[in-house]
PDB file of N, CA and C in Angstrom:
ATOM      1  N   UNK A   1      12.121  34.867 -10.908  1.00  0.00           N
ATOM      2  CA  UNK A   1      12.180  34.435 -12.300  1.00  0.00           C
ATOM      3  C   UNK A   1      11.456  35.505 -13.134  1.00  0.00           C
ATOM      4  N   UNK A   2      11.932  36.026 -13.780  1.00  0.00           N
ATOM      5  CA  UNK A   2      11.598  36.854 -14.750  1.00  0.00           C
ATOM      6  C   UNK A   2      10.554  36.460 -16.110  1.00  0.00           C
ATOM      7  N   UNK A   3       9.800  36.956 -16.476  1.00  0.00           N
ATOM      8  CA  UNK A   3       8.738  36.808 -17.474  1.00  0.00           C
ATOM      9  C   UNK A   3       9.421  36.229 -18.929  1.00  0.00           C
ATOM     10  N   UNK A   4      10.542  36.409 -19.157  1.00  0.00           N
ATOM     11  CA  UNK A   4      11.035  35.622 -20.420  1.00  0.00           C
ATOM     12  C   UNK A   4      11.104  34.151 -20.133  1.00  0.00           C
ATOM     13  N   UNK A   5      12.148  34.398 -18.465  1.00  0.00           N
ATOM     14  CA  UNK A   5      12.173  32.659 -18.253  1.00  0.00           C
ATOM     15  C   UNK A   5      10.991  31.870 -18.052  1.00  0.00           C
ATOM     16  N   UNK A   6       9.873  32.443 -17.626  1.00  0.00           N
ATOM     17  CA  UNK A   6       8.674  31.706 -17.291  1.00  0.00           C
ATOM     18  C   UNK A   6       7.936  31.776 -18.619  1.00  0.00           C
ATOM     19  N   UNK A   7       8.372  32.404 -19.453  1.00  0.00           N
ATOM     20  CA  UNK A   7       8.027  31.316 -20.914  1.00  0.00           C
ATOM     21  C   UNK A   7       8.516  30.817 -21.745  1.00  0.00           C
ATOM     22  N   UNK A   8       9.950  30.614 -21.517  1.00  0.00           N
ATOM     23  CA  UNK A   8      10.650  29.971 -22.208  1.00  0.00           C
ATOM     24  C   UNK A   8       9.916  28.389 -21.361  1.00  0.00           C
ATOM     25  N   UNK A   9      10.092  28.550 -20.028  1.00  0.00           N
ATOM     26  CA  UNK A   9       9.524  27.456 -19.227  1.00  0.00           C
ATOM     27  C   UNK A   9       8.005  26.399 -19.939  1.00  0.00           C
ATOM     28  N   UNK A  10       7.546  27.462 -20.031  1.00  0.00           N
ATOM     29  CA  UNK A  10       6.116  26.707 -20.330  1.00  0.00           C
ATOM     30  C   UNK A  10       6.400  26.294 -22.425  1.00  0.00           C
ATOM     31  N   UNK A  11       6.675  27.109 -22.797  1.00  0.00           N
ATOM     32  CA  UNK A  11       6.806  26.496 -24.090  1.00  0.00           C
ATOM     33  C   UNK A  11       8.004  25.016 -23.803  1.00  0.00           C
ATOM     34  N   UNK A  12       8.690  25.110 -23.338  1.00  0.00           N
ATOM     35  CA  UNK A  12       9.543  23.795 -23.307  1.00  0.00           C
ATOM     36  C   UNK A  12       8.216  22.433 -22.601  1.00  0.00           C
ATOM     37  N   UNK A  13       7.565  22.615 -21.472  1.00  0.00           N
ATOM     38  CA  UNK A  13       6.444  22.158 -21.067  1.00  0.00           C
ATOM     39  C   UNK A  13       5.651  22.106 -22.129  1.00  0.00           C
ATOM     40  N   UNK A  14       5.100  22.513 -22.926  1.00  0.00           N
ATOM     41  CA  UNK A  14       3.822  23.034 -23.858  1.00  0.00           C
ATOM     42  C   UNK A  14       4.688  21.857 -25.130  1.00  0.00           C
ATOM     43  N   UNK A  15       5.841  21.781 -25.366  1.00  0.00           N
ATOM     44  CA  UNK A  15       6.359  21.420 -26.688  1.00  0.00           C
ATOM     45  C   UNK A  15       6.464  19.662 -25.956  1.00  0.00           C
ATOM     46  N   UNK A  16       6.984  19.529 -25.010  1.00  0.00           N
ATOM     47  CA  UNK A  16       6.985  18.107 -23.926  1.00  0.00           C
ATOM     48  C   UNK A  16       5.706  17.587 -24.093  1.00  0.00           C
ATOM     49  N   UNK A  17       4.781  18.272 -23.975  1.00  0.00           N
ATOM     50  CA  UNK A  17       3.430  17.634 -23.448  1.00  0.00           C
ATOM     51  C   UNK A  17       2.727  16.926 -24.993  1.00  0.00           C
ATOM     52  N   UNK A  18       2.660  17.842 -26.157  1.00  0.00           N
ATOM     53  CA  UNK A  18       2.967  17.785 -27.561  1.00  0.00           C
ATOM     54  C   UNK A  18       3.459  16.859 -28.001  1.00  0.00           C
ATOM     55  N   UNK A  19       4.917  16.472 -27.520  1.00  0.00           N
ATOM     56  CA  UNK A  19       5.424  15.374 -27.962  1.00  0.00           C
ATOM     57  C   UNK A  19       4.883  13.653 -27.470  1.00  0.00           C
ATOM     58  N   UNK A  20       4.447  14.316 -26.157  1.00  0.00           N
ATOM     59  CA  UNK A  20       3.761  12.986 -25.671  1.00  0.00           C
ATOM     60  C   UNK A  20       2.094  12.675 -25.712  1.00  0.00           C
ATOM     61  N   UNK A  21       2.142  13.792 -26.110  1.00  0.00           N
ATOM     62  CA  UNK A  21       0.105  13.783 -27.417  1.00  0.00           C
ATOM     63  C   UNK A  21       0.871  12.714 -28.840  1.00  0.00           C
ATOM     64  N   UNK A  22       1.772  13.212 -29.266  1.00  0.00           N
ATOM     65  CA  UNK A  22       1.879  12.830 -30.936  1.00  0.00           C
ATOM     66  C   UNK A  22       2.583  11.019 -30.410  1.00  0.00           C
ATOM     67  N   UNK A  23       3.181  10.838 -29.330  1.00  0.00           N
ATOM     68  CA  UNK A  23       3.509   9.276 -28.964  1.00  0.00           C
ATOM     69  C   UNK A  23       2.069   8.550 -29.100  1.00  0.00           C
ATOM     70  N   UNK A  24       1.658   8.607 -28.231  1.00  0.00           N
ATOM     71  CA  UNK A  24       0.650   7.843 -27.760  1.00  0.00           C
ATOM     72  C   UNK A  24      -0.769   7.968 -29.052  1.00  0.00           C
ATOM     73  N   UNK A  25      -0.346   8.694 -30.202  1.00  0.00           N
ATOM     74  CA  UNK A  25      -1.056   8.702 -31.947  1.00  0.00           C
ATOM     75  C   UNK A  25      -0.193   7.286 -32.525  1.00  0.00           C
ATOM     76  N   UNK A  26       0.740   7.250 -31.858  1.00  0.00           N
ATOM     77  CA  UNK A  26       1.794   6.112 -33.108  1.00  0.00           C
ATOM     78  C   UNK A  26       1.314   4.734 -32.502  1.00  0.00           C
ATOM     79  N   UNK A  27       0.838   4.386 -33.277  1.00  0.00           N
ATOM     80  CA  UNK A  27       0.156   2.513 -33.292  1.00  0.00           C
ATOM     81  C   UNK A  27       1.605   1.663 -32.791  1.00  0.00           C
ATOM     82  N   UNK A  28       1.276   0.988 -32.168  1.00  0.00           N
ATOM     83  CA  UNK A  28       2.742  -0.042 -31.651  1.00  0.00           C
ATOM     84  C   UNK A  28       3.948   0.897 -31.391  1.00  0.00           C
ATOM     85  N   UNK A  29       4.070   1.302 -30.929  1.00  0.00           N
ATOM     86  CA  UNK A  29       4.937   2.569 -30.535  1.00  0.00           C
ATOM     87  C   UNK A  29       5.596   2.623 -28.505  1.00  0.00           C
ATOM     88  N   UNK A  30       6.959   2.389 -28.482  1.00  0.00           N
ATOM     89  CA  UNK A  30       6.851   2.110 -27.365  1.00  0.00           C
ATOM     90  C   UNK A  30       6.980   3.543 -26.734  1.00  0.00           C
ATOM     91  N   UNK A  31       6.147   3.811 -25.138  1.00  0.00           N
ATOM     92  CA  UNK A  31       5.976   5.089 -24.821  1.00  0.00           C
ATOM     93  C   UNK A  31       7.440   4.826 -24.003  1.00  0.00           C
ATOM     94  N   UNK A  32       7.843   6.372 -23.731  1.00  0.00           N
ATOM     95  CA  UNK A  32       8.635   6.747 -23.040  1.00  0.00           C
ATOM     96  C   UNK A  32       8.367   7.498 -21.947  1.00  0.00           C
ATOM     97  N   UNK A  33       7.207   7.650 -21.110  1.00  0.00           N
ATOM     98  CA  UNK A  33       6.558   8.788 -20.744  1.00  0.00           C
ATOM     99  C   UNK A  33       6.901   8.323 -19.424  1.00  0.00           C
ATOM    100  N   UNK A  34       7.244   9.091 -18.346  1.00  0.00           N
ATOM    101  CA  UNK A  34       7.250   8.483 -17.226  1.00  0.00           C
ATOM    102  C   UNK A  34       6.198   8.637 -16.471  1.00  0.00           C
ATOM    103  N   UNK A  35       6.283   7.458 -15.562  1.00  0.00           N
ATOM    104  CA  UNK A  35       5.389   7.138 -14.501  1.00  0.00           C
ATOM    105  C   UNK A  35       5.006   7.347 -13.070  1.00  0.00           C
ATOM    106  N   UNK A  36       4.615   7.549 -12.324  1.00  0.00           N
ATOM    107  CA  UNK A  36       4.494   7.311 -10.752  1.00  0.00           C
ATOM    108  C   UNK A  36       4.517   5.869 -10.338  1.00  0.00           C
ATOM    109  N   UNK A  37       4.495   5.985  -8.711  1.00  0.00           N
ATOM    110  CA  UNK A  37       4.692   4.311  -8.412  1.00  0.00           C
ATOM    111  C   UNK A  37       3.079   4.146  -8.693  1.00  0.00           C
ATOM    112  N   UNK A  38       2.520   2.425  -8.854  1.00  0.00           N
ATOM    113  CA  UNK A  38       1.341   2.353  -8.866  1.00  0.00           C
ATOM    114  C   UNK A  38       0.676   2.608  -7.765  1.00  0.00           C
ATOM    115  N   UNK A  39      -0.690   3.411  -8.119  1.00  0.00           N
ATOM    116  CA  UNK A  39      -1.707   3.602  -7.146  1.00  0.00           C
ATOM    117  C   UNK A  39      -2.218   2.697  -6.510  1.00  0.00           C
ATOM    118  N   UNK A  40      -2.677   2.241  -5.433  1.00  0.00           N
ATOM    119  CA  UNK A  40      -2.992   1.220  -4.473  1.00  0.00           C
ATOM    120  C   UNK A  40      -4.358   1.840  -4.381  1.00  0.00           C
ATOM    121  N   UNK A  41      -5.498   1.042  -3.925  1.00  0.00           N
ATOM    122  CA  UNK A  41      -6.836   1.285  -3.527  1.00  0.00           C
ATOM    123  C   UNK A  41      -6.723   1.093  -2.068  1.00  0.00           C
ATOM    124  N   UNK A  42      -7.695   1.782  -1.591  1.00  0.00           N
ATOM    125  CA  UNK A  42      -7.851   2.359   0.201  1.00  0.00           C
ATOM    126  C   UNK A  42      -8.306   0.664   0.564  1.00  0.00           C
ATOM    127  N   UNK A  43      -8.606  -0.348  -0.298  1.00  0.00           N
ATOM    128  CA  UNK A  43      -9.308  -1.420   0.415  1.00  0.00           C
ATOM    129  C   UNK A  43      -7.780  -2.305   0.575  1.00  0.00           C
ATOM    130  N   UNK A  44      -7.268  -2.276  -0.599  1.00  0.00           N
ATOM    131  CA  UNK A  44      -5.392  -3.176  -0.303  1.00  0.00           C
ATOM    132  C   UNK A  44      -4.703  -2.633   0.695  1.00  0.00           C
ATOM    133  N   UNK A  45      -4.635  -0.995   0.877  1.00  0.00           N
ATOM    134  CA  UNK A  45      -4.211  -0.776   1.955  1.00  0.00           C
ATOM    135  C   UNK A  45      -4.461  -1.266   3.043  1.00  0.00           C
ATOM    136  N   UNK A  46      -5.846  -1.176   3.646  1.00  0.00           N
ATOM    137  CA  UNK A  46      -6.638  -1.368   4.615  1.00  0.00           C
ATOM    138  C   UNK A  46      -6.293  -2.716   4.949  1.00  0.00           C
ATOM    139  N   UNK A  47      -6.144  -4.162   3.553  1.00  0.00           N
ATOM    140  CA  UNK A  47      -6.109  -5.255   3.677  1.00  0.00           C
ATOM    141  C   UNK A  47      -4.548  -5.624   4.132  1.00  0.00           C
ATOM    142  N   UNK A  48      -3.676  -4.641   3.951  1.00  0.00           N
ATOM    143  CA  UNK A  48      -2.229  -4.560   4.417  1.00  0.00           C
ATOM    144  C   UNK A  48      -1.913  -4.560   5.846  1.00  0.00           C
ATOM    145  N   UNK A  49      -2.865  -3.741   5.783  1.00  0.00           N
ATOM    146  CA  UNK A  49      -2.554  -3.272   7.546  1.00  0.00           C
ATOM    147  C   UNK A  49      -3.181  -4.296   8.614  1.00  0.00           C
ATOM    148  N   UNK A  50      -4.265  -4.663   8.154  1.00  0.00           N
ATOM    149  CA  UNK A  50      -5.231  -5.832   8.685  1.00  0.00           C
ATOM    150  C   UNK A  50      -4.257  -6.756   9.212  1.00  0.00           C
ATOM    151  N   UNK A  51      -3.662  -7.190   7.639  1.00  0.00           N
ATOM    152  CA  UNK A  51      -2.485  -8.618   8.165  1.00  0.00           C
ATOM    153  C   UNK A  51      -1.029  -8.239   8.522  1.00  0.00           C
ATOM    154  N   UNK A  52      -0.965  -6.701   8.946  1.00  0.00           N
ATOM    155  CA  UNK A  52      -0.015  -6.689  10.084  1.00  0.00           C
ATOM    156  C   UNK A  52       0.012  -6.755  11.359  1.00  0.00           C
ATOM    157  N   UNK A  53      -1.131  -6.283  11.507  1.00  0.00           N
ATOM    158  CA  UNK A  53      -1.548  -5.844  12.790  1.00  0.00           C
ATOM    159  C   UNK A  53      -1.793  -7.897  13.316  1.00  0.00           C
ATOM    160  N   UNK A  54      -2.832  -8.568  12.252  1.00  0.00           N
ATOM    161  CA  UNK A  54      -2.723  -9.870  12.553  1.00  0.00           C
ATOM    162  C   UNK A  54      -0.991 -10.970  12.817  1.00  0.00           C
ATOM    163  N   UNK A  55      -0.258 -10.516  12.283  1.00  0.00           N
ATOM    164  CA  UNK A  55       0.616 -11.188  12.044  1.00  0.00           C
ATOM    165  C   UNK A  55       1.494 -10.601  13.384  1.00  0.00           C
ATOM    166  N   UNK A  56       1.444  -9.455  13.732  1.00  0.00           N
ATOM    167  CA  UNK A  56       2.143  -9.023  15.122  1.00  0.00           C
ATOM    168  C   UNK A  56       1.283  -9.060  16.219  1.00  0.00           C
ATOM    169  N   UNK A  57      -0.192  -9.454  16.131  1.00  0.00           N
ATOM    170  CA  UNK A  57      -0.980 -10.178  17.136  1.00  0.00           C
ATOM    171  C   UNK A  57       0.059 -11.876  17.218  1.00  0.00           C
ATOM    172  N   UNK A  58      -0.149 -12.690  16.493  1.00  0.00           N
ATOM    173  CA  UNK A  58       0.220 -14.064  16.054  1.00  0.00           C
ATOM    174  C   UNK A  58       1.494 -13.785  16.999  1.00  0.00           C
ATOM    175  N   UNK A  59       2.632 -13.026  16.607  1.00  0.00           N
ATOM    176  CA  UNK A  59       3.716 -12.946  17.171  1.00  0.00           C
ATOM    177  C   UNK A  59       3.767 -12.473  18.679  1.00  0.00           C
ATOM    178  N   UNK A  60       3.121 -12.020  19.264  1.00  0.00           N
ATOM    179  CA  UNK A  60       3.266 -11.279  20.454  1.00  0.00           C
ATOM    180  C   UNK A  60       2.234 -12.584  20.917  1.00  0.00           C
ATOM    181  N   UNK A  61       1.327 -13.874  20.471  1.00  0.00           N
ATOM    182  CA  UNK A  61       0.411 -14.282  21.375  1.00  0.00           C
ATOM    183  C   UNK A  61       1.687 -15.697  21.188  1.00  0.00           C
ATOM    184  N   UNK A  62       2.514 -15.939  20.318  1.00  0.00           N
ATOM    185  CA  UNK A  62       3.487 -17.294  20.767  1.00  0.00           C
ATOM    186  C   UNK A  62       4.136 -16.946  21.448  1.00  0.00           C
ATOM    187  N   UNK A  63       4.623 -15.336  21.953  1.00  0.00           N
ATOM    188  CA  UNK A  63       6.067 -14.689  22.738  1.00  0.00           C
ATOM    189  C   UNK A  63       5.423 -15.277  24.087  1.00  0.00           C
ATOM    190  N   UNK A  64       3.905 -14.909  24.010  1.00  0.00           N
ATOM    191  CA  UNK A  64       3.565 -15.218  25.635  1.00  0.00           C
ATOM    192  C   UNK A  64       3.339 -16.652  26.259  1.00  0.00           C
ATOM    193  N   UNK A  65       2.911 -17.262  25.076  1.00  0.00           N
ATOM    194  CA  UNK A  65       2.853 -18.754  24.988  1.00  0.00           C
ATOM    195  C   UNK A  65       3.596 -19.462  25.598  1.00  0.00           C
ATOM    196  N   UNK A  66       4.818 -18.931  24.980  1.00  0.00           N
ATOM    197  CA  UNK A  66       6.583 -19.575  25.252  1.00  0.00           C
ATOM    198  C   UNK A  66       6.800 -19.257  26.992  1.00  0.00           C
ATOM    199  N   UNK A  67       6.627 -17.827  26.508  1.00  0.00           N
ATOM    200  CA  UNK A  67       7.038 -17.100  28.146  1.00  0.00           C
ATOM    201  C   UNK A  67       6.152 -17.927  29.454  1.00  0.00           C
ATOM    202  N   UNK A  68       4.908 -17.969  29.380  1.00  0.00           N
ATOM    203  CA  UNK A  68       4.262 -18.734  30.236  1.00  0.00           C
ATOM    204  C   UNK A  68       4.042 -20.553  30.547  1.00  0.00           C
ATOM    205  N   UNK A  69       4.940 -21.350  28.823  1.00  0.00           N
ATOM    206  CA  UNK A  69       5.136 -21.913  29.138  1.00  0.00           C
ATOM    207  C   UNK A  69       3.292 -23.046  29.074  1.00  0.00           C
ATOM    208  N   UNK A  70       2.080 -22.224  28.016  1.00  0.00           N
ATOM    209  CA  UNK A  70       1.155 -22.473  27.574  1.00  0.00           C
ATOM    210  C   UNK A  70       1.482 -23.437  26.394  1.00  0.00           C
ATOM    211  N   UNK A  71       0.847 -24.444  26.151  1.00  0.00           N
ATOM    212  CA  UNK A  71       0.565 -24.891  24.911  1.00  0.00           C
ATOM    213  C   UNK A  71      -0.873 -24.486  24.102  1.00  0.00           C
ATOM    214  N   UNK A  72      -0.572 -24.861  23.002  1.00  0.00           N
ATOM    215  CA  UNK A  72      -1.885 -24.047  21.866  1.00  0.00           C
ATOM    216  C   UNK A  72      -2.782 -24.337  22.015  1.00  0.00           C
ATOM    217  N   UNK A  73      -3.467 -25.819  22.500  1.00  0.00           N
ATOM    218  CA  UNK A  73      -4.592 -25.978  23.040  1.00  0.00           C
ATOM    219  C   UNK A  73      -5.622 -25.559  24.078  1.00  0.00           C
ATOM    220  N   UNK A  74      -4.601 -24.895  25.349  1.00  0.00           N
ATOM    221  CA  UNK A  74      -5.152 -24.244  26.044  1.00  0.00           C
ATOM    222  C   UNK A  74      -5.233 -22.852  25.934  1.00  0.00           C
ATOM    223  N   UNK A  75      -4.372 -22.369  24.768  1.00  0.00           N
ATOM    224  CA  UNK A  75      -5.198 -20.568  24.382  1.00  0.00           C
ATOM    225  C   UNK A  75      -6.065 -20.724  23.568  1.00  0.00           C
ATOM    226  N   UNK A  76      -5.942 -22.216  22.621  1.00  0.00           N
ATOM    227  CA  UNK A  76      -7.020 -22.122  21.498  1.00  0.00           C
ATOM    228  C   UNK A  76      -8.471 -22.257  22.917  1.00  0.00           C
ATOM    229  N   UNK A  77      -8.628 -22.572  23.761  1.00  0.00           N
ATOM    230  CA  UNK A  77      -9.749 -22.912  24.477  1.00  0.00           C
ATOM    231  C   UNK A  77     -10.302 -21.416  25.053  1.00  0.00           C
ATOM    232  N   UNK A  78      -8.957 -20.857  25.588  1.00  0.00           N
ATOM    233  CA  UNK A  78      -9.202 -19.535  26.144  1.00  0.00           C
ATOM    234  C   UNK A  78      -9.463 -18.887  25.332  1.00  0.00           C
ATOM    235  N   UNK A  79      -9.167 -18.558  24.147  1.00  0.00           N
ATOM    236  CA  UNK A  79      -9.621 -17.236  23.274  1.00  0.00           C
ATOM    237  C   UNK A  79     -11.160 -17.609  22.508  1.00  0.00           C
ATOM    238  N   UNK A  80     -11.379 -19.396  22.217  1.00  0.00           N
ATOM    239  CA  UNK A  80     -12.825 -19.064  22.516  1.00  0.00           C
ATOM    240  C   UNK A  80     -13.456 -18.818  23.181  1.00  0.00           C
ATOM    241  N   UNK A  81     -13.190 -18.720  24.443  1.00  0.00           N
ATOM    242  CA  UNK A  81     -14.012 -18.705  25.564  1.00  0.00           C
ATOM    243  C   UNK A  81     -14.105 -17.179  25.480  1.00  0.00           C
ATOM    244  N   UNK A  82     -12.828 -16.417  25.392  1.00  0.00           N
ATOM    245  CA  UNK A  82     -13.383 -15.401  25.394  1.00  0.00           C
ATOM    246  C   UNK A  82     -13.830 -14.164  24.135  1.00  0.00           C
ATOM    247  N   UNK A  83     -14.285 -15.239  22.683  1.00  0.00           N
ATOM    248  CA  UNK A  83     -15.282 -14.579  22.090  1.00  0.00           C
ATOM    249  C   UNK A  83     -15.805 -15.177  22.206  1.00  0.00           C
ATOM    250  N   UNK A  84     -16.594 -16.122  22.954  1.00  0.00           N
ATOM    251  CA  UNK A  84     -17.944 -16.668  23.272  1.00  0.00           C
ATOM    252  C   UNK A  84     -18.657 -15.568  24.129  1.00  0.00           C
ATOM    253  N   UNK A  85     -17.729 -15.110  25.005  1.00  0.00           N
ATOM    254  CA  UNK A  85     -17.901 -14.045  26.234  1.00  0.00           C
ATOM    255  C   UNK A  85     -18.436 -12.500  25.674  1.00  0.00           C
ATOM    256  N   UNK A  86     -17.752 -12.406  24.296  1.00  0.00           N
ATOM    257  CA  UNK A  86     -17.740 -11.114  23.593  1.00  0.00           C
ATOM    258  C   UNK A  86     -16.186 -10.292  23.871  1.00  0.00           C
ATOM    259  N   UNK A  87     -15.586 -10.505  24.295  1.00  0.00           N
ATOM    260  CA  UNK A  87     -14.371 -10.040  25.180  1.00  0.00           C
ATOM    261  C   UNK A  87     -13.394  -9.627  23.504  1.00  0.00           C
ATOM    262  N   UNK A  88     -13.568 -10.679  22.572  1.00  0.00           N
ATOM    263  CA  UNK A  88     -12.666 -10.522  21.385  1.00  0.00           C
ATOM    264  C   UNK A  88     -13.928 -10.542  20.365  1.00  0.00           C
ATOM    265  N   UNK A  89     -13.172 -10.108  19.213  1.00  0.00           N
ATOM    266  CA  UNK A  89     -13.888  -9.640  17.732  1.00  0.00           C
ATOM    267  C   UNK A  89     -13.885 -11.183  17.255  1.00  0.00           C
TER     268      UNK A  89
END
C-alpha cells in the first residue's frame, strides 16, 4: 500500500471517529456505532463452567445409577460417606 492510500485510509478513519465524537454530543440521539458481543467477567465464566461440569457430573452419576440398577438413596448414602471420608469436595 502506498503512502497516498495509507492516508487517504486514516483520514476516512480520522473523519469516522469525528463523526462518532459529534453523535454521542447530540442529547437523545440514537447512536449508530457498532458494538462487540458483551464482555463477560472471569467470575460468570468460571460460574458457567462450574454448572457444566456439575450438570455432566449429575448426568454421568444417573447413567450409572440406571446401569447398575442403584436407587438414589443408596448413592445419596454413599457419596456421603464418601465426603465424610474426604474422598469428595
Amino acid at each position: 500500500m502506498d503512502e497516498r492510500e495509507k492516508l487517504r485510509k486514516f483520514r476516512e478513519l480520522d473523519d469516522a471517529f469525528a463523526q462518532a465524537l459529534r453523535e454521542l454530543e447530540k442529547p437523545n440521539s440514537r447512536l449508530d456505532i457498532p458494538t462487540g458481543p458483551p464482555v463477560r467477567s472471569l467470575a460468570e465464566l468460571e460460574a458457567e463452567e462450574q454448572q457444566q461440569r456439575q450438570q455432566a457430573f449429575e448426568t454421568r452419576l444417573q447413567s450409572l445409577m440406571k446401569e447398575y440398577a442403584q436407587p438414589r438413596e443408596s448413592v445419596a448414602v454413599l457419596l456421603r460417606t464418601l465426603q465424610t471420608l474426604g474422598h469428595i469436595a
